[in-house]
PDB file of N, CA and C in Angstrom:
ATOM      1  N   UNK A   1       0.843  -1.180   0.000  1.00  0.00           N
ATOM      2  CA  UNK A   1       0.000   0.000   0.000  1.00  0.00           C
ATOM      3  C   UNK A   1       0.880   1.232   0.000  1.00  0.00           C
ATOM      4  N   UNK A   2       0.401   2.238  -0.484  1.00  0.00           N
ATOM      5  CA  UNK A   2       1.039   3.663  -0.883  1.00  0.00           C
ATOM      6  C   UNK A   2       0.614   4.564   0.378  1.00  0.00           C
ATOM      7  N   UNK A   3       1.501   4.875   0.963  1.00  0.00           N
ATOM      8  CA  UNK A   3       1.078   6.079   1.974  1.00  0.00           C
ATOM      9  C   UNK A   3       1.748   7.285   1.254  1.00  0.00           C
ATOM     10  N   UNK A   4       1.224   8.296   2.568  1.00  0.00           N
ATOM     11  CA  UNK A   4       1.472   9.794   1.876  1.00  0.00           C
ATOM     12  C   UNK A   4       2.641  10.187   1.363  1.00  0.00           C
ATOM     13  N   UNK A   5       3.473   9.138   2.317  1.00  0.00           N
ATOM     14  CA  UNK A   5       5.164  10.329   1.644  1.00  0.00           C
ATOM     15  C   UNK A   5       5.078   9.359   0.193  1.00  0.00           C
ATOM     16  N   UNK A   6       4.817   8.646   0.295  1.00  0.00           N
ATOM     17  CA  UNK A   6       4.933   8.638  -1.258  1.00  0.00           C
ATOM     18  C   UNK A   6       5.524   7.101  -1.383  1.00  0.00           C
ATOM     19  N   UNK A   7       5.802   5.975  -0.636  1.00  0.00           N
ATOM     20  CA  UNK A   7       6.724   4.891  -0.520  1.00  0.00           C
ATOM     21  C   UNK A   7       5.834   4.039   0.184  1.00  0.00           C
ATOM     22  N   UNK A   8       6.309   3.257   0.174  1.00  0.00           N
ATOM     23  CA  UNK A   8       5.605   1.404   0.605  1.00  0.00           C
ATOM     24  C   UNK A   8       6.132   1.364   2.399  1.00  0.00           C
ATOM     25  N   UNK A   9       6.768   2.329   2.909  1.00  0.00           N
ATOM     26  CA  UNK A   9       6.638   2.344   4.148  1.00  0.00           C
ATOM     27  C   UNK A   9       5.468   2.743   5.266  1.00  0.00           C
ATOM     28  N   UNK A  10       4.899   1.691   5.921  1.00  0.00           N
ATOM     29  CA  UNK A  10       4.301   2.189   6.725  1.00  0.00           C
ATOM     30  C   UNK A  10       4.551   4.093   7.461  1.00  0.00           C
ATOM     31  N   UNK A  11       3.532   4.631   7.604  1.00  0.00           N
ATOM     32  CA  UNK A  11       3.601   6.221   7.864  1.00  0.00           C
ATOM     33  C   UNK A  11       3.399   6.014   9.221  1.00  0.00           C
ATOM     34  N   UNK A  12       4.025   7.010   9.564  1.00  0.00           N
ATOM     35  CA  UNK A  12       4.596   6.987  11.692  1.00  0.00           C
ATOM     36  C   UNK A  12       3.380   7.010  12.425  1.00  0.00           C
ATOM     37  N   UNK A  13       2.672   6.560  13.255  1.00  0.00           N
ATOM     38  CA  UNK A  13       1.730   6.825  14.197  1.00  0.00           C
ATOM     39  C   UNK A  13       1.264   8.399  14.614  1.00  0.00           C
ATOM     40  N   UNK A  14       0.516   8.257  14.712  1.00  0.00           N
ATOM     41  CA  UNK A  14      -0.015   9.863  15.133  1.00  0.00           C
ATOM     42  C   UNK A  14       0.006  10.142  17.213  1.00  0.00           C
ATOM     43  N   UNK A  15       0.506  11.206  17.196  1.00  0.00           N
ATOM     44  CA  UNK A  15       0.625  11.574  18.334  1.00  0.00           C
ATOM     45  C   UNK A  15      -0.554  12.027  19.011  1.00  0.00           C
ATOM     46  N   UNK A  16      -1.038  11.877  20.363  1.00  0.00           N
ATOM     47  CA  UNK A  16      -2.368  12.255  20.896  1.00  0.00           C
ATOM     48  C   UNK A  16      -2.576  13.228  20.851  1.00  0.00           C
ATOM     49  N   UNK A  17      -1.769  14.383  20.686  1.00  0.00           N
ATOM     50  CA  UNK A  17      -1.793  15.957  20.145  1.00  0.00           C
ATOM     51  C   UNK A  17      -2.447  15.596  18.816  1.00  0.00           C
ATOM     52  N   UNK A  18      -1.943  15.077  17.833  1.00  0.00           N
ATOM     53  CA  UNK A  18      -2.350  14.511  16.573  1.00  0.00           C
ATOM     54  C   UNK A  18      -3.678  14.080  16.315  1.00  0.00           C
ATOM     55  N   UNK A  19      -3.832  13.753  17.183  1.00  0.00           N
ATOM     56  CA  UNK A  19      -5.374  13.117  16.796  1.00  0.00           C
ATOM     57  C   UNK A  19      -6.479  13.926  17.705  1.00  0.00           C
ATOM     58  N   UNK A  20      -5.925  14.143  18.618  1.00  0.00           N
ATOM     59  CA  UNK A  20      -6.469  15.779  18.818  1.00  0.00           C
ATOM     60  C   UNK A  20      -7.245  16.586  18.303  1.00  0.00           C
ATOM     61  N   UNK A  21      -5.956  16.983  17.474  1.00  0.00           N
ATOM     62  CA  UNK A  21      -5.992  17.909  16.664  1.00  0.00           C
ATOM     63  C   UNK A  21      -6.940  17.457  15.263  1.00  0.00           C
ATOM     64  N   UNK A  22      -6.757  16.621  15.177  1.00  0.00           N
ATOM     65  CA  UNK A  22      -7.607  16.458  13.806  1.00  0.00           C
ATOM     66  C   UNK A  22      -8.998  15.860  14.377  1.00  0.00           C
ATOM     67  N   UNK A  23      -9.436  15.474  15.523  1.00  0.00           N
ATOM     68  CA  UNK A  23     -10.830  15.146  15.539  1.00  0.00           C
ATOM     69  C   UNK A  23     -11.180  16.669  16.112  1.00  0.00           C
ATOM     70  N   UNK A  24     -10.659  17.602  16.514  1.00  0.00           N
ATOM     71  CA  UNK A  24     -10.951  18.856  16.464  1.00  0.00           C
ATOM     72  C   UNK A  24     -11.547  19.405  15.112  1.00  0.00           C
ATOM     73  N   UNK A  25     -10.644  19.745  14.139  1.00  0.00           N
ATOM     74  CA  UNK A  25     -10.474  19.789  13.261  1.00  0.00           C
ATOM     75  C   UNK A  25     -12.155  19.487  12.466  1.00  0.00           C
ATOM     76  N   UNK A  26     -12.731  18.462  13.027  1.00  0.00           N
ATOM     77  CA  UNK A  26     -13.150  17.550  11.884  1.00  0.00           C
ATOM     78  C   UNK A  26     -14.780  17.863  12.975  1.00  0.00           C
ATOM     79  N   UNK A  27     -15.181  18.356  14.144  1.00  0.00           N
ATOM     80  CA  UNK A  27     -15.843  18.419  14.868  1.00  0.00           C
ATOM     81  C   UNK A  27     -16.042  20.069  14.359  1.00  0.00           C
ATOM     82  N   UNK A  28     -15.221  21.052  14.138  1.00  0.00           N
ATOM     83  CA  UNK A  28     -15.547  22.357  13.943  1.00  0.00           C
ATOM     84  C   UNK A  28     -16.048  22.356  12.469  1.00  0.00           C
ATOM     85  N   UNK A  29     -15.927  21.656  11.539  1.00  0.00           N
ATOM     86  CA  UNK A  29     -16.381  21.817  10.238  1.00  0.00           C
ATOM     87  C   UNK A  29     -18.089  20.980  10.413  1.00  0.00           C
ATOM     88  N   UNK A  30     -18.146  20.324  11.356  1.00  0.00           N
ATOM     89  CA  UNK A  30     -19.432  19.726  11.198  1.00  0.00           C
ATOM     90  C   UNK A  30     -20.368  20.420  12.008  1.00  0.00           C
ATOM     91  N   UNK A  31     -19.575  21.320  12.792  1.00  0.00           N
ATOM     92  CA  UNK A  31     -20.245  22.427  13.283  1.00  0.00           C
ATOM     93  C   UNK A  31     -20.951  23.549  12.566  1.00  0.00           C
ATOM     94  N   UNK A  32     -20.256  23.797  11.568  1.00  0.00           N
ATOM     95  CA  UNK A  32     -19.860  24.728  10.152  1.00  0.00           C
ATOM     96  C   UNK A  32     -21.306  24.108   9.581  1.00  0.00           C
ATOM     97  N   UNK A  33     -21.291  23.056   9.216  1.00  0.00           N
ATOM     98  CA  UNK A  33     -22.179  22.556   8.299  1.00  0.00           C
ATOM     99  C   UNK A  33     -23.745  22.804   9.175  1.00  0.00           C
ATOM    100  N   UNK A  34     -23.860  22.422  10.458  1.00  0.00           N
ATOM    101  CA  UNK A  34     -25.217  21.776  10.740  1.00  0.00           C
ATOM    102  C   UNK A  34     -26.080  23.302  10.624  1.00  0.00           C
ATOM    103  N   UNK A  35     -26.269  24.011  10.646  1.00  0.00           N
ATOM    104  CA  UNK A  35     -26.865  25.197  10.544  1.00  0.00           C
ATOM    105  C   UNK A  35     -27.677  25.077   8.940  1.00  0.00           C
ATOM    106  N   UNK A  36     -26.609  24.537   8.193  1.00  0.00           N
ATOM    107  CA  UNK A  36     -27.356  24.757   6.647  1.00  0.00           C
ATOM    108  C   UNK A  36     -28.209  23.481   6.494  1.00  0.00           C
ATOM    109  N   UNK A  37     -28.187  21.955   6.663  1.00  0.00           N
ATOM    110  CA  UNK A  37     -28.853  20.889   7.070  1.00  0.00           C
ATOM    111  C   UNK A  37     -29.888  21.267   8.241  1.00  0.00           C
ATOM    112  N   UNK A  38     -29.689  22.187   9.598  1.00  0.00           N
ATOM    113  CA  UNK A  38     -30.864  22.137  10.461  1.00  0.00           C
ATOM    114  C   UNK A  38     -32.161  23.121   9.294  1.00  0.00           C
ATOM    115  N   UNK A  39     -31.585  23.829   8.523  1.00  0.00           N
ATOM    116  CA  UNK A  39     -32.332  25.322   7.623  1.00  0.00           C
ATOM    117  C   UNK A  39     -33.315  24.420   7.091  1.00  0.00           C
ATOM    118  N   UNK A  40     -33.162  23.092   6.628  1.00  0.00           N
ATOM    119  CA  UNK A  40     -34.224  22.239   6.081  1.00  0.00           C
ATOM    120  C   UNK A  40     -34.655  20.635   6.976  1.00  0.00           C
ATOM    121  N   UNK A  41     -34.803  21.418   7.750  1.00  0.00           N
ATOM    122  CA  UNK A  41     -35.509  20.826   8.925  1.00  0.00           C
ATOM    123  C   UNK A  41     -34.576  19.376   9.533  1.00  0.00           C
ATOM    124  N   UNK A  42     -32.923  19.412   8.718  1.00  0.00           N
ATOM    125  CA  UNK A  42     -32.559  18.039   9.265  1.00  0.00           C
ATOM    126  C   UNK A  42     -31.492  18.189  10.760  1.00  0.00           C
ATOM    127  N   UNK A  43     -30.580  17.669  10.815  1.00  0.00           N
ATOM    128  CA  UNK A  43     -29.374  17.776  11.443  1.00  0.00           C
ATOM    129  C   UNK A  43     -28.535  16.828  11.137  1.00  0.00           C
ATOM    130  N   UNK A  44     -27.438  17.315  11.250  1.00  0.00           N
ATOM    131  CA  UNK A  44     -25.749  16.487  11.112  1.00  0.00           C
ATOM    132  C   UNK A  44     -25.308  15.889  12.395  1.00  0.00           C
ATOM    133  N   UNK A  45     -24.793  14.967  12.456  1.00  0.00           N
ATOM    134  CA  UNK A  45     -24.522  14.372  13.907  1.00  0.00           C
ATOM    135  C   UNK A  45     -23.370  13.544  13.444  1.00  0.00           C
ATOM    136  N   UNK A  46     -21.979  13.971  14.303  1.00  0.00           N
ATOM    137  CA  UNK A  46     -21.024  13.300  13.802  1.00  0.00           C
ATOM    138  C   UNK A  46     -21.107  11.739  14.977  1.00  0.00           C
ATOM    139  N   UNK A  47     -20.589  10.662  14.417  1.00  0.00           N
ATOM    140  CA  UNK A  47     -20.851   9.737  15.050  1.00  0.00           C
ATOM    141  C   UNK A  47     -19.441   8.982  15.649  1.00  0.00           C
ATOM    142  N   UNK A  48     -18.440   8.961  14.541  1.00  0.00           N
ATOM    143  CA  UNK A  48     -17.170   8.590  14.710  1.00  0.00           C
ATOM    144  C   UNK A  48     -16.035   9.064  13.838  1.00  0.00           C
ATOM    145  N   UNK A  49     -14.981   9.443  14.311  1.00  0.00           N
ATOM    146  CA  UNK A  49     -13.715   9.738  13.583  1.00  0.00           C
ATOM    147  C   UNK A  49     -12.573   8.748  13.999  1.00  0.00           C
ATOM    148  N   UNK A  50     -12.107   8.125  12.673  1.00  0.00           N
ATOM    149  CA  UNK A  50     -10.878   7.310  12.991  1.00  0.00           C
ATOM    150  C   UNK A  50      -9.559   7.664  12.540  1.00  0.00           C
ATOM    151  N   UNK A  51      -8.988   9.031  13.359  1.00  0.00           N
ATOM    152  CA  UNK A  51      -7.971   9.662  12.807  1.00  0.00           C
ATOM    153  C   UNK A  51      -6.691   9.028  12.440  1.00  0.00           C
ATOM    154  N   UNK A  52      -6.500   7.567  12.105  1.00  0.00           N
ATOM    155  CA  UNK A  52      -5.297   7.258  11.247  1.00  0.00           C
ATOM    156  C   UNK A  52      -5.544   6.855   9.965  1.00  0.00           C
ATOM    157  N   UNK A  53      -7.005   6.306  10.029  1.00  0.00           N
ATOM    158  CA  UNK A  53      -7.542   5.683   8.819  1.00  0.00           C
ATOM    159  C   UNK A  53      -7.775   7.264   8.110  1.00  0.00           C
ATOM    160  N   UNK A  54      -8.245   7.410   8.619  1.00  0.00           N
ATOM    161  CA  UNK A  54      -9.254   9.254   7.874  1.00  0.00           C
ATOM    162  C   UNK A  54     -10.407   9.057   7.207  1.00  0.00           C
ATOM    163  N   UNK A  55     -11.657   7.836   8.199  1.00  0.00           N
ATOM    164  CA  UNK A  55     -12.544   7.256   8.024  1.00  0.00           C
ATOM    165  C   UNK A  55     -13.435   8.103   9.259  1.00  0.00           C
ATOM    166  N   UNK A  56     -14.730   9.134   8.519  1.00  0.00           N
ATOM    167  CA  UNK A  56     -15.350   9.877   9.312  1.00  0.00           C
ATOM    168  C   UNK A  56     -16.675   9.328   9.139  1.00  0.00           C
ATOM    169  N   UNK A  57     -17.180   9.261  10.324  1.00  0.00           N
ATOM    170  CA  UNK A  57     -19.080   8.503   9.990  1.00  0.00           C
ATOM    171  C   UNK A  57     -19.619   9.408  10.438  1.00  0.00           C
ATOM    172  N   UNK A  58     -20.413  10.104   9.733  1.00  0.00           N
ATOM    173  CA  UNK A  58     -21.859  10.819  10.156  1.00  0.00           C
ATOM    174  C   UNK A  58     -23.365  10.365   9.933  1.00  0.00           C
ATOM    175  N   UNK A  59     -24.299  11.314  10.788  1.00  0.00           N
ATOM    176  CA  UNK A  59     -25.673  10.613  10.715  1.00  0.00           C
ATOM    177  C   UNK A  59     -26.526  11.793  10.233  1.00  0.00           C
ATOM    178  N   UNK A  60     -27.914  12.018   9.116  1.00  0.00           N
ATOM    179  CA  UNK A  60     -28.314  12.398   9.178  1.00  0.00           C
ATOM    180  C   UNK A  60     -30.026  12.172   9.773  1.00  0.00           C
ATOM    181  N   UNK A  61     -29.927  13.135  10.767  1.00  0.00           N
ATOM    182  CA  UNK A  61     -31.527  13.077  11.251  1.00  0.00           C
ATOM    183  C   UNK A  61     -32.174  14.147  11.020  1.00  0.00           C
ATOM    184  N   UNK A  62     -33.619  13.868  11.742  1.00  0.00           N
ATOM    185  CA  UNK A  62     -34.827  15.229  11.275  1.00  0.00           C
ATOM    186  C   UNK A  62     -35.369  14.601  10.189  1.00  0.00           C
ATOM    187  N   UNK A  63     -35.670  15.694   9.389  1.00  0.00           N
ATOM    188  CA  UNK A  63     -36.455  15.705   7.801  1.00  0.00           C
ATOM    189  C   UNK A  63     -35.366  14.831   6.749  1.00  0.00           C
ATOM    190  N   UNK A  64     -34.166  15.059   7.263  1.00  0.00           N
ATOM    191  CA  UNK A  64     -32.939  13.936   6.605  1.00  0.00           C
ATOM    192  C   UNK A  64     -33.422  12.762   6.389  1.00  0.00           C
ATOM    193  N   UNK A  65     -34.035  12.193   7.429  1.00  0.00           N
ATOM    194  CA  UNK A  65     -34.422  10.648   7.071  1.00  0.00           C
ATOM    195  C   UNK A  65     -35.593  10.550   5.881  1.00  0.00           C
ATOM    196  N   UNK A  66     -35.844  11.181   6.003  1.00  0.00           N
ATOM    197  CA  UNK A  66     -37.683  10.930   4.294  1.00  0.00           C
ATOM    198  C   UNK A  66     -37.046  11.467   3.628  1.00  0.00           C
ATOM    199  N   UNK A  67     -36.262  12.422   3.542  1.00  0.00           N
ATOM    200  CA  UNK A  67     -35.232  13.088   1.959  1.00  0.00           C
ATOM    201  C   UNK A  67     -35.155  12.327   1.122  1.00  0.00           C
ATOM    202  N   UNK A  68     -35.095  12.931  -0.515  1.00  0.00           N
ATOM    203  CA  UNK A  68     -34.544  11.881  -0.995  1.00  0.00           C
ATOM    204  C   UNK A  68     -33.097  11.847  -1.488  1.00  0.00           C
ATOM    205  N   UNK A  69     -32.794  13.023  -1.282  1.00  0.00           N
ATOM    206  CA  UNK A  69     -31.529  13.590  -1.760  1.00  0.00           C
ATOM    207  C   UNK A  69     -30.606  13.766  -0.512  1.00  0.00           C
ATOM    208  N   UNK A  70     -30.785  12.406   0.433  1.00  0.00           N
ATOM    209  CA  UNK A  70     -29.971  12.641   1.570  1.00  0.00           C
ATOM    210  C   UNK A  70     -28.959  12.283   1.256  1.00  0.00           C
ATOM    211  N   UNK A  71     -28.468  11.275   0.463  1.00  0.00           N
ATOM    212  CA  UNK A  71     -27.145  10.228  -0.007  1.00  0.00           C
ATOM    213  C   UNK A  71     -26.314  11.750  -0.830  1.00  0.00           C
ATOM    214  N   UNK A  72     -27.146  13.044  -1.340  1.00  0.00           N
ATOM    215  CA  UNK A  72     -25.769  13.604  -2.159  1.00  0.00           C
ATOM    216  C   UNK A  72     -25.966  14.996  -1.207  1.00  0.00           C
ATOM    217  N   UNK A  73     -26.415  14.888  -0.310  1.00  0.00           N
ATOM    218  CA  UNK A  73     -26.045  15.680   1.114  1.00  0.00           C
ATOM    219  C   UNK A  73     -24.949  15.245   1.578  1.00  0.00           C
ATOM    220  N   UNK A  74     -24.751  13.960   2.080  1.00  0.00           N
ATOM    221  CA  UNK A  74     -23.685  13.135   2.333  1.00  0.00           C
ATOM    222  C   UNK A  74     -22.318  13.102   1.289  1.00  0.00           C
ATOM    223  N   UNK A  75     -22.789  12.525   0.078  1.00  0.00           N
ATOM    224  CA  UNK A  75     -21.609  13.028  -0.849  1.00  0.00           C
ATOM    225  C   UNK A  75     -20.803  14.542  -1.452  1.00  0.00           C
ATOM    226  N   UNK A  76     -22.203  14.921  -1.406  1.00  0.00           N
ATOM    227  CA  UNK A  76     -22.148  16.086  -2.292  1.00  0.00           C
ATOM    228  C   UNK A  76     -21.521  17.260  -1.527  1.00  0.00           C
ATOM    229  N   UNK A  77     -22.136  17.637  -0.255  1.00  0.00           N
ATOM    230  CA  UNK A  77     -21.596  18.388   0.521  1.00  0.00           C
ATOM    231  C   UNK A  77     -20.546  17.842   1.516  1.00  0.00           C
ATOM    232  N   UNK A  78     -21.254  16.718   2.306  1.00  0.00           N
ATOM    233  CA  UNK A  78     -20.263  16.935   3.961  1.00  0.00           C
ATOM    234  C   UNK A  78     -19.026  16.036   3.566  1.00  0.00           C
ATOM    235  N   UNK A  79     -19.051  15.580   2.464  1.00  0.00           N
ATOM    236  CA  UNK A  79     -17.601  14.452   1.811  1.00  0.00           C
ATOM    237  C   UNK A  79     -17.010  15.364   0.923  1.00  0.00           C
ATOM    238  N   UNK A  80     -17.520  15.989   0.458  1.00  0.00           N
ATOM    239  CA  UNK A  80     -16.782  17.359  -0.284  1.00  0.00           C
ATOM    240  C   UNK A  80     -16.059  18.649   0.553  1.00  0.00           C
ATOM    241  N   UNK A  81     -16.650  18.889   1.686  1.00  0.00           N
ATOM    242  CA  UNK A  81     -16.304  19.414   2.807  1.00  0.00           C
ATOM    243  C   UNK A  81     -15.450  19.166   3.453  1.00  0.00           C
ATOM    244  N   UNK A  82     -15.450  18.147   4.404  1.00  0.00           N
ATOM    245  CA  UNK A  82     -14.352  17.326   4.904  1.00  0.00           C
ATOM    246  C   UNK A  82     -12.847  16.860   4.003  1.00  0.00           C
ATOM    247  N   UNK A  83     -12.943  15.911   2.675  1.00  0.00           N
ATOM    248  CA  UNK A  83     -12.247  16.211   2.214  1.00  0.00           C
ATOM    249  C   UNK A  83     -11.217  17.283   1.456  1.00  0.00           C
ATOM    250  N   UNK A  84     -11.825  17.910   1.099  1.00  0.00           N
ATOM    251  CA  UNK A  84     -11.427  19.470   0.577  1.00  0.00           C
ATOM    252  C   UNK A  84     -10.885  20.125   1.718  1.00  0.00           C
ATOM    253  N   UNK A  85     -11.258  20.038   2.830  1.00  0.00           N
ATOM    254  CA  UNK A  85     -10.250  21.173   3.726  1.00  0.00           C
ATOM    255  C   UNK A  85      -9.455  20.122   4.714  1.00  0.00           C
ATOM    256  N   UNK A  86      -9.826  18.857   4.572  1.00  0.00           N
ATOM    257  CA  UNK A  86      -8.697  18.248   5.595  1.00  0.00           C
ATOM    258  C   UNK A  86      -7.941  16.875   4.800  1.00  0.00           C
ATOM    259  N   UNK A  87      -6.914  17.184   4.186  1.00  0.00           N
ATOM    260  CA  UNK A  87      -6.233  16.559   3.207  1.00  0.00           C
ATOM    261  C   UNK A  87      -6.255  15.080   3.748  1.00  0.00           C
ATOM    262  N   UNK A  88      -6.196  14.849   4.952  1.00  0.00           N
ATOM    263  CA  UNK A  88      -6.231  13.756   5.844  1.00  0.00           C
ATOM    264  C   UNK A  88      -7.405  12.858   5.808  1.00  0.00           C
ATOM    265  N   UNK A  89      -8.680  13.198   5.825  1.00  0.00           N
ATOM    266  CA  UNK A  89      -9.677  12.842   5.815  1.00  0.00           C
ATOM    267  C   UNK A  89      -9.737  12.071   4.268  1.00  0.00           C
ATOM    268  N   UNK A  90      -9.926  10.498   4.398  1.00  0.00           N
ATOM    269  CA  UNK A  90     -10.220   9.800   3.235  1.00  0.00           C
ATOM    270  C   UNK A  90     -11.172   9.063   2.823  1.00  0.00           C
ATOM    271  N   UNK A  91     -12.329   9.175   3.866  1.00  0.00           N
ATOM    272  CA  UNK A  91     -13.920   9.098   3.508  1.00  0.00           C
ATOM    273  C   UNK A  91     -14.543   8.741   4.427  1.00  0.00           C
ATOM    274  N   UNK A  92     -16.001   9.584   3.694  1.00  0.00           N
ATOM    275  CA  UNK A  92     -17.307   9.997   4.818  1.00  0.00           C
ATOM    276  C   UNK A  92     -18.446   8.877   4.510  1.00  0.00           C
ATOM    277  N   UNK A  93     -18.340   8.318   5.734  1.00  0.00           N
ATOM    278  CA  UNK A  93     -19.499   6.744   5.354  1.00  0.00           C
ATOM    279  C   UNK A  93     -20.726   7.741   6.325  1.00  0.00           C
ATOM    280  N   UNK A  94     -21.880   7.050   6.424  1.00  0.00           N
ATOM    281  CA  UNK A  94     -23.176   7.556   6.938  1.00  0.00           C
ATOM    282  C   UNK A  94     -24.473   7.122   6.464  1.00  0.00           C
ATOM    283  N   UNK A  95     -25.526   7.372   7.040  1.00  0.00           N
ATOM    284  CA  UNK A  95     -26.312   7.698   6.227  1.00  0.00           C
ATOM    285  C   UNK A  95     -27.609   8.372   7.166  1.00  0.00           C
ATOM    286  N   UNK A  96     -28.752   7.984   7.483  1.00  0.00           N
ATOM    287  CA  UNK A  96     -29.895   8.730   7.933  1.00  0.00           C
ATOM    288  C   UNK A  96     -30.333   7.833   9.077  1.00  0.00           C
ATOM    289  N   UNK A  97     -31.103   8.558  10.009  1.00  0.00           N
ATOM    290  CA  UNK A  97     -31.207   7.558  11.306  1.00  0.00           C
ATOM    291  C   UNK A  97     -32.552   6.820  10.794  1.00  0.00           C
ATOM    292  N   UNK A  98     -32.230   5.626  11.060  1.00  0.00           N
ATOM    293  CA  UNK A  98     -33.188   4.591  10.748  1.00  0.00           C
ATOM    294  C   UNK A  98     -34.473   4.146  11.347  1.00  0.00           C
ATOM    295  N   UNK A  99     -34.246   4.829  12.726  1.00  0.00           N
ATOM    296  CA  UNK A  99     -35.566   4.463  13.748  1.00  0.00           C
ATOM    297  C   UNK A  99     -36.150   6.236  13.590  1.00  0.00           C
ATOM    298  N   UNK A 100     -35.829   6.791  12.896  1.00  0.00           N
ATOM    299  CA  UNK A 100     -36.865   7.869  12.991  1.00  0.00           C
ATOM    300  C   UNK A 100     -37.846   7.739  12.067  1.00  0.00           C
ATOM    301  N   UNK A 101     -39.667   7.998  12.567  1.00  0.00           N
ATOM    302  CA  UNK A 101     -40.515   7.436  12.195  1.00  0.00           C
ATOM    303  C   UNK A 101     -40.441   8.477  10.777  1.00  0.00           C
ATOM    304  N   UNK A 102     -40.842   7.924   9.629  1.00  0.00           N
ATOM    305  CA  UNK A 102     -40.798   7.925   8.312  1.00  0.00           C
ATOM    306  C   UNK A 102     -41.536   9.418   8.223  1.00  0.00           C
ATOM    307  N   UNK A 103     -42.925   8.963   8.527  1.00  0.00           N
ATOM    308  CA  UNK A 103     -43.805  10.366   8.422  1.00  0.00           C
ATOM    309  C   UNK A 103     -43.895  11.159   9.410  1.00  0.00           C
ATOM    310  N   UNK A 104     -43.282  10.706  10.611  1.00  0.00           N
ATOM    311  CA  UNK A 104     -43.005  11.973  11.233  1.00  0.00           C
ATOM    312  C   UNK A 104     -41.460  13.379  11.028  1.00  0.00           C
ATOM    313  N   UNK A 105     -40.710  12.142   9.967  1.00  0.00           N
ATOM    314  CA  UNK A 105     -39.560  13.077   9.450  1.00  0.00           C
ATOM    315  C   UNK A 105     -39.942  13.554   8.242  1.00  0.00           C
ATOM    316  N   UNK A 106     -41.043  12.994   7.566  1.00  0.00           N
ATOM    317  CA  UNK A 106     -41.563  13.879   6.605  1.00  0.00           C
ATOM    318  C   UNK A 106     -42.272  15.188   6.634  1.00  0.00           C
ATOM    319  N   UNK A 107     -43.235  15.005   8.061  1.00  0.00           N
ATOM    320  CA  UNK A 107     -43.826  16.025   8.653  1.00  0.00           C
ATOM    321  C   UNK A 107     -42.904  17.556   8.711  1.00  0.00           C
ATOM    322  N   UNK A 108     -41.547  17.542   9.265  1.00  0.00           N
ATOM    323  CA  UNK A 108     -40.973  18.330   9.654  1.00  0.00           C
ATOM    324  C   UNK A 108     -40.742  19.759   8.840  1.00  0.00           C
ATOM    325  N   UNK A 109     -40.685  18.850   7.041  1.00  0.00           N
ATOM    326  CA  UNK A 109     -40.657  19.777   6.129  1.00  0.00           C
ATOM    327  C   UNK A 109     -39.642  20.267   6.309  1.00  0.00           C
ATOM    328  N   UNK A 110     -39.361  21.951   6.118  1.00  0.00           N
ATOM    329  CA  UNK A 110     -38.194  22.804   5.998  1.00  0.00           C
ATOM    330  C   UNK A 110     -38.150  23.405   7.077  1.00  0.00           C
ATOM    331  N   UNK A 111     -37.066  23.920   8.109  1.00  0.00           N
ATOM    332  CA  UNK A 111     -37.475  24.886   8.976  1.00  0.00           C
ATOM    333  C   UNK A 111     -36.066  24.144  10.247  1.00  0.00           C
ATOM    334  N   UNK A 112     -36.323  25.295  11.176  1.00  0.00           N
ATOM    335  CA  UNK A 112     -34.950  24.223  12.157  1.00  0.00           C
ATOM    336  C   UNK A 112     -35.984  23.623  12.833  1.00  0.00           C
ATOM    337  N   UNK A 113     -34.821  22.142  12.805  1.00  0.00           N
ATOM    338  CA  UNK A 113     -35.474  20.674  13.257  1.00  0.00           C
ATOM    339  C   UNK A 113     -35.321  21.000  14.838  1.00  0.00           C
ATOM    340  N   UNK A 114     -35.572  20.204  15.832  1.00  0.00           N
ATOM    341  CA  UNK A 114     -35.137  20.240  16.963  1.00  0.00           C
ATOM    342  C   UNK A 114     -35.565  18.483  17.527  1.00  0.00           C
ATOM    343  N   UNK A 115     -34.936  17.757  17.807  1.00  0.00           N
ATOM    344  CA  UNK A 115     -35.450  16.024  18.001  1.00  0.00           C
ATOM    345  C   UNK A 115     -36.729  16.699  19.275  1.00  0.00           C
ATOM    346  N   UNK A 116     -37.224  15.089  18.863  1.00  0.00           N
ATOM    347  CA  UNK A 116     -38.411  14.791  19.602  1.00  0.00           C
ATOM    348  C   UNK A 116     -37.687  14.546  21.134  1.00  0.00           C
ATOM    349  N   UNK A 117     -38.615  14.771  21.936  1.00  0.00           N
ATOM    350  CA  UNK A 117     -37.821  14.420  23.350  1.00  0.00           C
ATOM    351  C   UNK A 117     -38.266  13.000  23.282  1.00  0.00           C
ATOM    352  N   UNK A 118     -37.426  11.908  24.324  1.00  0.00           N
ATOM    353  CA  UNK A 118     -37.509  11.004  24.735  1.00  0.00           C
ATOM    354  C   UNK A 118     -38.436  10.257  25.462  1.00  0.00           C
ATOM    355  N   UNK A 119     -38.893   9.367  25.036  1.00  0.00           N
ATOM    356  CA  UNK A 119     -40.358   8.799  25.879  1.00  0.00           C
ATOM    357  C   UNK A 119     -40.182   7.860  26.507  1.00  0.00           C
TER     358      UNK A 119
END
């Protein structure tokens, strides 16, 4: 396998400053984002970052789940996002929360989402 410097050598471990720093990094851009996803009633929810792999999982909920254009929300923006400003980052898996009831995330329409409280 090819790492960054460019050679068949394994690339050095990352330092806890290091990974730090980049799940920082990777927490302020999804910060960045959820404002324009809550605008149509969904939200962004980061779920996991695996800062050596540069394997980021996010979730979309709200009106996200009945979308149909949630998969190039996911591609289109927050994998275009992430990659583009963090050279490190080498892909955004995800997709929509699955136990949110269908027509009640359809209900939500456009507007900021806010979850249902807990029952």
């Amino acid at each position: 396998m090819e790492h960054a410097t460019g050679s068949n050598e394994p690339s050095a471990p990352l330092s806890d400053a290091d990974r730090s720093e980049r799940l920082e990094e990777v927490r302020k851009l999804i910060e960045m984002m959820r404002p324009a996803v809550q605008a149509d009633g969904g939200d962004l929810v980061l779920i996991a970052v695996d800062t050596e792999s540069g394997v980021v999982e996010v979730q979309l909920q709200g009106a996200c789940s009945s979308c149909a254009v949630s998969s190039s929300t996911l591609q289109g923006g927050v994998e275009r996002i992430l990659k583009g400003r963090l050279d490190w980052v080498t892909e955004v898996i995800g997709g929509v929360d699955e136990e949110e009831d269908f027509a009640y995330s359809a209900s939500l329409g456009t507007g900021g989402w806010t979850p249902k409280p807990a029952t």
